[in-house]
N, C-alpha and C. Protein backbone atom coordinates (compact mmCIF):
# COMPACT_ATOMS: atom_id res chain seq x y z
N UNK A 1 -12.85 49.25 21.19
CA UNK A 1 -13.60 49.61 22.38
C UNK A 1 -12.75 50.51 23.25
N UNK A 2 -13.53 51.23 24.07
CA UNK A 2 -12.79 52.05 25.07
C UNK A 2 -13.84 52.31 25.92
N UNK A 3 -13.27 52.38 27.40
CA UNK A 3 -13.91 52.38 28.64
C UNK A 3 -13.39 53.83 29.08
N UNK A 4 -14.00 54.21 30.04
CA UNK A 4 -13.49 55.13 31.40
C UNK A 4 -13.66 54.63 32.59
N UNK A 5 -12.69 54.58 33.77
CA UNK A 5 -13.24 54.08 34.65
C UNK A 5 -12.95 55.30 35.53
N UNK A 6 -13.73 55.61 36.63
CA UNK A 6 -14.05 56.63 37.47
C UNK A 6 -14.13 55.65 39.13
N UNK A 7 -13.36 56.06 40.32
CA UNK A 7 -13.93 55.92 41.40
C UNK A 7 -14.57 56.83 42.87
N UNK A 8 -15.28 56.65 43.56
CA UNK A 8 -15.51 57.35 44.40
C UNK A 8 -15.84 56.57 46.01
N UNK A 9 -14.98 56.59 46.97
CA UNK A 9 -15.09 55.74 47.64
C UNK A 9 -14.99 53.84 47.53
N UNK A 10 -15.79 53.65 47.07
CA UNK A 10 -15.88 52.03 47.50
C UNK A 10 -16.29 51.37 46.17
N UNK A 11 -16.89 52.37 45.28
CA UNK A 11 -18.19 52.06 44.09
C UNK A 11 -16.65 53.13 42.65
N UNK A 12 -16.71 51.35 41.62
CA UNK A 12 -15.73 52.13 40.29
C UNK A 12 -16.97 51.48 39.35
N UNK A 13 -17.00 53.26 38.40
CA UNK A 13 -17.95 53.36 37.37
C UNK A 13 -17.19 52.97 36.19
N UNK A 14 -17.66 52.05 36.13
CA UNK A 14 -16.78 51.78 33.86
C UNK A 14 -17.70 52.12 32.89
N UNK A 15 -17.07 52.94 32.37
CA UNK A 15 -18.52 53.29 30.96
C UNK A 15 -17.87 52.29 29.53
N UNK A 16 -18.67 51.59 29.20
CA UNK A 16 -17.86 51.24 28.08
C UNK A 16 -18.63 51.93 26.40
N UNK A 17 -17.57 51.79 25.72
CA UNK A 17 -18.39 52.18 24.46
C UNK A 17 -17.71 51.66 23.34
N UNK A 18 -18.52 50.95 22.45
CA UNK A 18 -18.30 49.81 21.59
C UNK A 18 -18.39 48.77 21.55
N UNK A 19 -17.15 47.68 21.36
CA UNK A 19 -17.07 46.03 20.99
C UNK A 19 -16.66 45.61 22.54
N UNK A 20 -16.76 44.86 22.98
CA UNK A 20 -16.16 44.05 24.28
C UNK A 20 -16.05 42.35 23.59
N UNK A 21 -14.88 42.36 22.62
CA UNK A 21 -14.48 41.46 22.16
C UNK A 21 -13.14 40.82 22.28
N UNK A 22 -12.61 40.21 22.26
CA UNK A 22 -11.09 39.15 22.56
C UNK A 22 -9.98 40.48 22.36
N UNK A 23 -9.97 41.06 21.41
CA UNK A 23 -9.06 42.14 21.07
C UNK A 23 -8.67 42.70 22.45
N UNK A 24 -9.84 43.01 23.08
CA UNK A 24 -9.39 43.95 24.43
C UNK A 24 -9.35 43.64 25.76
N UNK A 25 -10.25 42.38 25.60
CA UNK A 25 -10.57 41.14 26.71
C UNK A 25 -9.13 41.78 27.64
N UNK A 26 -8.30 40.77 26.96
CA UNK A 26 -6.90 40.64 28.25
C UNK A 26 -6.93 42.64 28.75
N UNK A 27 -6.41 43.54 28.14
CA UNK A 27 -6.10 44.48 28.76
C UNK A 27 -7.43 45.21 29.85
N UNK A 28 -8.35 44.64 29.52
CA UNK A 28 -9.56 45.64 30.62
C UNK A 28 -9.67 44.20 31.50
N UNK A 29 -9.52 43.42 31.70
CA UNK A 29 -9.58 42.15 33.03
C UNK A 29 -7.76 42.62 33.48
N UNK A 30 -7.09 43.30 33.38
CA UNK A 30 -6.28 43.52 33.59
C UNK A 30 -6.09 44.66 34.74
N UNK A 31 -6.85 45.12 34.33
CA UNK A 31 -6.99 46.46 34.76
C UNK A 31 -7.98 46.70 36.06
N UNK A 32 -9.26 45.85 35.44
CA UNK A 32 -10.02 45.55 36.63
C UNK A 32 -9.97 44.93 37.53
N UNK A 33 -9.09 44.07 37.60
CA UNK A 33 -8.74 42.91 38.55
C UNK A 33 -7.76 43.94 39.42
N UNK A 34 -6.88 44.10 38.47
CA UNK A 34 -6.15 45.18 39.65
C UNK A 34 -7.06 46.40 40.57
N UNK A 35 -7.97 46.54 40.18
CA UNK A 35 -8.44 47.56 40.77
C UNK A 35 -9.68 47.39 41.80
N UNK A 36 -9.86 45.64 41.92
CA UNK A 36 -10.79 45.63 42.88
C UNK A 36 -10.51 44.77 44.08
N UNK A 37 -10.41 45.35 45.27
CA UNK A 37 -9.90 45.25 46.80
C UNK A 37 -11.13 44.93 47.83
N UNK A 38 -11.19 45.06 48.73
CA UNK A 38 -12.37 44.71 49.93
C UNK A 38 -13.17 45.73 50.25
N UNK A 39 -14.32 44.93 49.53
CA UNK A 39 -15.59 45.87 50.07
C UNK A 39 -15.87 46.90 48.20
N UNK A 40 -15.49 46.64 47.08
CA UNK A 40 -15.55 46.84 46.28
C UNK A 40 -16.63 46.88 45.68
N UNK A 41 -17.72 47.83 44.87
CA UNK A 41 -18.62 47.73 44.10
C UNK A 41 -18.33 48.40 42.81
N UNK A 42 -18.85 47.61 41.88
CA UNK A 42 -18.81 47.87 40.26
C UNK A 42 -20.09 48.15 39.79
N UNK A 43 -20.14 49.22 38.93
CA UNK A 43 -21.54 49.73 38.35
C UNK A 43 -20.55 49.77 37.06
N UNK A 44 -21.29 48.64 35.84
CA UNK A 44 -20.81 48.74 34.72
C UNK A 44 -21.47 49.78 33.96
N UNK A 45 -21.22 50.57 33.07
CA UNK A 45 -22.60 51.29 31.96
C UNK A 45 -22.32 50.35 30.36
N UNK A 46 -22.83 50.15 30.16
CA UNK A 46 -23.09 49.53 29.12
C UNK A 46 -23.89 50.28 28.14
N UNK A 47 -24.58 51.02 28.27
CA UNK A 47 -25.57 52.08 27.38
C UNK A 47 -24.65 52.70 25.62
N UNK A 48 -23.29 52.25 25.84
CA UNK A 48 -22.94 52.65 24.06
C UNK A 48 -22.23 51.42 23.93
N UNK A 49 -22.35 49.89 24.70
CA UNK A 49 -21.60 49.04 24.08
C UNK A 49 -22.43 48.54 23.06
N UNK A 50 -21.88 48.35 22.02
CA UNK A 50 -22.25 47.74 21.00
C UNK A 50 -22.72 46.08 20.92
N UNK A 51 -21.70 44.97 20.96
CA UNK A 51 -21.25 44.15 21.07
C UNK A 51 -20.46 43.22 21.76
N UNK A 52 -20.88 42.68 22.55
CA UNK A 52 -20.01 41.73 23.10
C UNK A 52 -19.51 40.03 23.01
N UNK A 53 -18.50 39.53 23.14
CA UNK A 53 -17.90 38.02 22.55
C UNK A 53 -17.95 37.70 24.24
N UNK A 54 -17.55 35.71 23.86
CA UNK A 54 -17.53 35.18 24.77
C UNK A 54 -15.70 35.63 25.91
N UNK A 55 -15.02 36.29 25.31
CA UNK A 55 -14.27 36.59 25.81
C UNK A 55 -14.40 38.05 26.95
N UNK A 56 -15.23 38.50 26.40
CA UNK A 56 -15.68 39.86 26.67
C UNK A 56 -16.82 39.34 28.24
N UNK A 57 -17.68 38.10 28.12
CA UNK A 57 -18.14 37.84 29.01
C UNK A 57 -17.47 37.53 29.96
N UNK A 58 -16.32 36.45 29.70
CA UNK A 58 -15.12 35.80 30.58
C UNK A 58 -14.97 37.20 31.67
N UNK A 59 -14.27 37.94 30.67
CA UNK A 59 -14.05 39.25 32.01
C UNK A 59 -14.96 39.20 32.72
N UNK A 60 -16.27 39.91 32.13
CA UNK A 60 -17.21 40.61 33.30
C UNK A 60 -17.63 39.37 34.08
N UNK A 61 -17.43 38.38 34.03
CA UNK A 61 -17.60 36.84 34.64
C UNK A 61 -16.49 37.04 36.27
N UNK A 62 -15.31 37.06 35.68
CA UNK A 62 -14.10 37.03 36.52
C UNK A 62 -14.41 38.11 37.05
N UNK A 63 -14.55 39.13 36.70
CA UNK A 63 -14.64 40.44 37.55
C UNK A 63 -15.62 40.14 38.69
N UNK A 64 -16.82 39.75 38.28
CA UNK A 64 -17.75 39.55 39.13
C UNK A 64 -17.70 38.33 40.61
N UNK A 65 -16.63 37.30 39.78
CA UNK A 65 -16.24 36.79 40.75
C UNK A 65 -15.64 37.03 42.33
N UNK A 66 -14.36 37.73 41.44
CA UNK A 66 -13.33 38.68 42.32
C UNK A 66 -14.21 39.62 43.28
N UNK A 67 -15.01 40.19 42.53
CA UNK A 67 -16.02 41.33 43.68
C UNK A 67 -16.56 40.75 44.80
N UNK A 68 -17.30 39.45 43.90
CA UNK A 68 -18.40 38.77 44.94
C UNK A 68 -17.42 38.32 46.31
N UNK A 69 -16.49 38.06 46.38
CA UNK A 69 -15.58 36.93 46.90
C UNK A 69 -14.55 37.97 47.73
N UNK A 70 -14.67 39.41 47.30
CA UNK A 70 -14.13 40.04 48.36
C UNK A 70 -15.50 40.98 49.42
N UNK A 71 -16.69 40.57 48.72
CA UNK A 71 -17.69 41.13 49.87
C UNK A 71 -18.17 42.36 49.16
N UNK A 72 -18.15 42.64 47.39
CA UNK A 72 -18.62 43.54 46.46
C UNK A 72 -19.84 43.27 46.07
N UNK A 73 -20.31 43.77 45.19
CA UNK A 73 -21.29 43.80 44.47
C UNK A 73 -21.14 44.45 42.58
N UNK A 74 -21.61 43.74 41.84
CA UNK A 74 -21.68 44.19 40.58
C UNK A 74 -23.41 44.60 39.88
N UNK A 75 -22.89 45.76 39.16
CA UNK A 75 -24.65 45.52 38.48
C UNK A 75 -24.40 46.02 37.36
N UNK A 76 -24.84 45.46 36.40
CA UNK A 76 -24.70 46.38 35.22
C UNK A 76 -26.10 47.14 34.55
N UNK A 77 -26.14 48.05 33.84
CA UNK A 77 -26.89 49.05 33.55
C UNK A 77 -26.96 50.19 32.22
N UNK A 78 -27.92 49.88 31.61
CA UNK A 78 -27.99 50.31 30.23
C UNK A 78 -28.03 49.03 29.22
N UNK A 79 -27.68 47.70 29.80
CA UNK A 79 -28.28 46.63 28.88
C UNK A 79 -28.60 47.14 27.33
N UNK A 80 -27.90 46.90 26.31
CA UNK A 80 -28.66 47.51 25.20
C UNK A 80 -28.70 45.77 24.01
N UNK A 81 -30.25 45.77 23.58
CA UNK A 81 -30.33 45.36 23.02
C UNK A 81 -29.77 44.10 22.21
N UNK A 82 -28.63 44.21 21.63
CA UNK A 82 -27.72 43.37 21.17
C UNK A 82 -26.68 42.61 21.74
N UNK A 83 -26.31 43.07 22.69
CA UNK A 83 -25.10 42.39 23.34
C UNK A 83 -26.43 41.86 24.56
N UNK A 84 -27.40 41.61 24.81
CA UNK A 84 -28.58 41.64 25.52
C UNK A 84 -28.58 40.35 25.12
N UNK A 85 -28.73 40.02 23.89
CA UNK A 85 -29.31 38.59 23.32
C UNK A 85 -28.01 37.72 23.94
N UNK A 86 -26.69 38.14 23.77
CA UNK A 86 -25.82 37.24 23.94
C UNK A 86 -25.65 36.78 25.24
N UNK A 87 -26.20 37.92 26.35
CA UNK A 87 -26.10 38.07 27.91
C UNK A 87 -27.21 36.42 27.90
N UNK A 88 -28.57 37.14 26.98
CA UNK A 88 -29.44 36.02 26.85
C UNK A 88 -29.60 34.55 26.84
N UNK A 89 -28.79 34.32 25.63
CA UNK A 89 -28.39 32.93 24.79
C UNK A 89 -27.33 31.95 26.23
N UNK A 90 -26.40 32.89 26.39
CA UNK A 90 -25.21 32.15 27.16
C UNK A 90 -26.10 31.83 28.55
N UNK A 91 -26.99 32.69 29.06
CA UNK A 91 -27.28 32.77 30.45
C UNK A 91 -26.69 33.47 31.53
N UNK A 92 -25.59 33.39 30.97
CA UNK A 92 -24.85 35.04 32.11
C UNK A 92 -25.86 36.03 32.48
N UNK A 93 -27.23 36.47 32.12
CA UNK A 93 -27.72 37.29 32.87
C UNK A 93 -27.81 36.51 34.30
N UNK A 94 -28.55 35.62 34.32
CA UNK A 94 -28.72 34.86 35.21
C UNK A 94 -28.01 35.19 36.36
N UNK A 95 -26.82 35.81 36.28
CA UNK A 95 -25.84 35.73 36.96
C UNK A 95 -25.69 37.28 37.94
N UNK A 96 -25.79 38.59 37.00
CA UNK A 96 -25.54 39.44 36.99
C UNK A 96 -26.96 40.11 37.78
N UNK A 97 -26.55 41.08 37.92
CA UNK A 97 -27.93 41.90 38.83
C UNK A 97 -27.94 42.87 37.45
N UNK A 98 -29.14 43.23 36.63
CA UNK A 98 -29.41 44.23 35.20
C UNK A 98 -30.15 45.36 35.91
N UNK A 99 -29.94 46.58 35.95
CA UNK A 99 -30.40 47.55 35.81
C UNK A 99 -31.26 48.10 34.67
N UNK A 100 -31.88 48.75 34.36
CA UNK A 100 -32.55 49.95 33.05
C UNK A 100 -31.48 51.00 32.84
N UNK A 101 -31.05 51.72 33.96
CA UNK A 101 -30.48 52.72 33.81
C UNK A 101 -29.29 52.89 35.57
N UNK A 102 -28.18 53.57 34.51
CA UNK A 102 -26.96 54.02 35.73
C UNK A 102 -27.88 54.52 37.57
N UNK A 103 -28.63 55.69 37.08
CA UNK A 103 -29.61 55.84 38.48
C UNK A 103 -30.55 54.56 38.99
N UNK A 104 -30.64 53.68 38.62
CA UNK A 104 -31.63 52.52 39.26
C UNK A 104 -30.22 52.09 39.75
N UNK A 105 -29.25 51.54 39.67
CA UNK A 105 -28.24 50.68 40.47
C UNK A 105 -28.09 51.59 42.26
N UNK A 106 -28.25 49.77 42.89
CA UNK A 106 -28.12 50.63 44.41
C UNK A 106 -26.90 49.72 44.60
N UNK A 107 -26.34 50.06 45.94
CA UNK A 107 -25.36 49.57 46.20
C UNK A 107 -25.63 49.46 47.84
């Protein structure tokens, strides 16, 4: 897997593309954690992830925590299909605010 992350003001864009599985878990909660401060919003893209594991949720779990808890917001966007069912099964959507697409996320 490999991400980009982009910021502008207050709002960091992660595009991911591929697996969001244990392999990479630790280094991108690593990264994101460091990078989210007060008043923080996250717009995930998800639109070329492939796959995601329960480790892969853990992050976007923790991340979402960290945001909520400094007065952020998370949404993710591009939902695709497969890693959809797993969002499904576990209930983590439940959790998350889902977009259709990167332009529907408000902040």
């Amino acid at each position: 897997m490999t991400w980009e992350i982009t910021k502008e003001e207050n709002l960091i864009k992660v595009i991911f593309d591929g697996r969001l599985v244990a392999a990479v878990a630790p280094a991108l909660r690593e990264e994101l954690l460091g990078r989210i401060g007060e008043g923080t919003n996250l717009l995930f893209d998800l639109g070329k992830m492939t796959h995601i594991d329960s480790s892969g949720l853990g992050v976007l779990v923790q991340v979402l925590q960290k945001t909520k808890a400094g007065g952020g917001k998370v949404v993710l966007a591009a939902l695709q299909p497969g890693p959809k069912i797993v969002f499904d099964i576990t209930k983590v959507s439940r959790v998350f605010e889902i977009v259709p697409t990167v332009e529907d996320a408000k902040f």
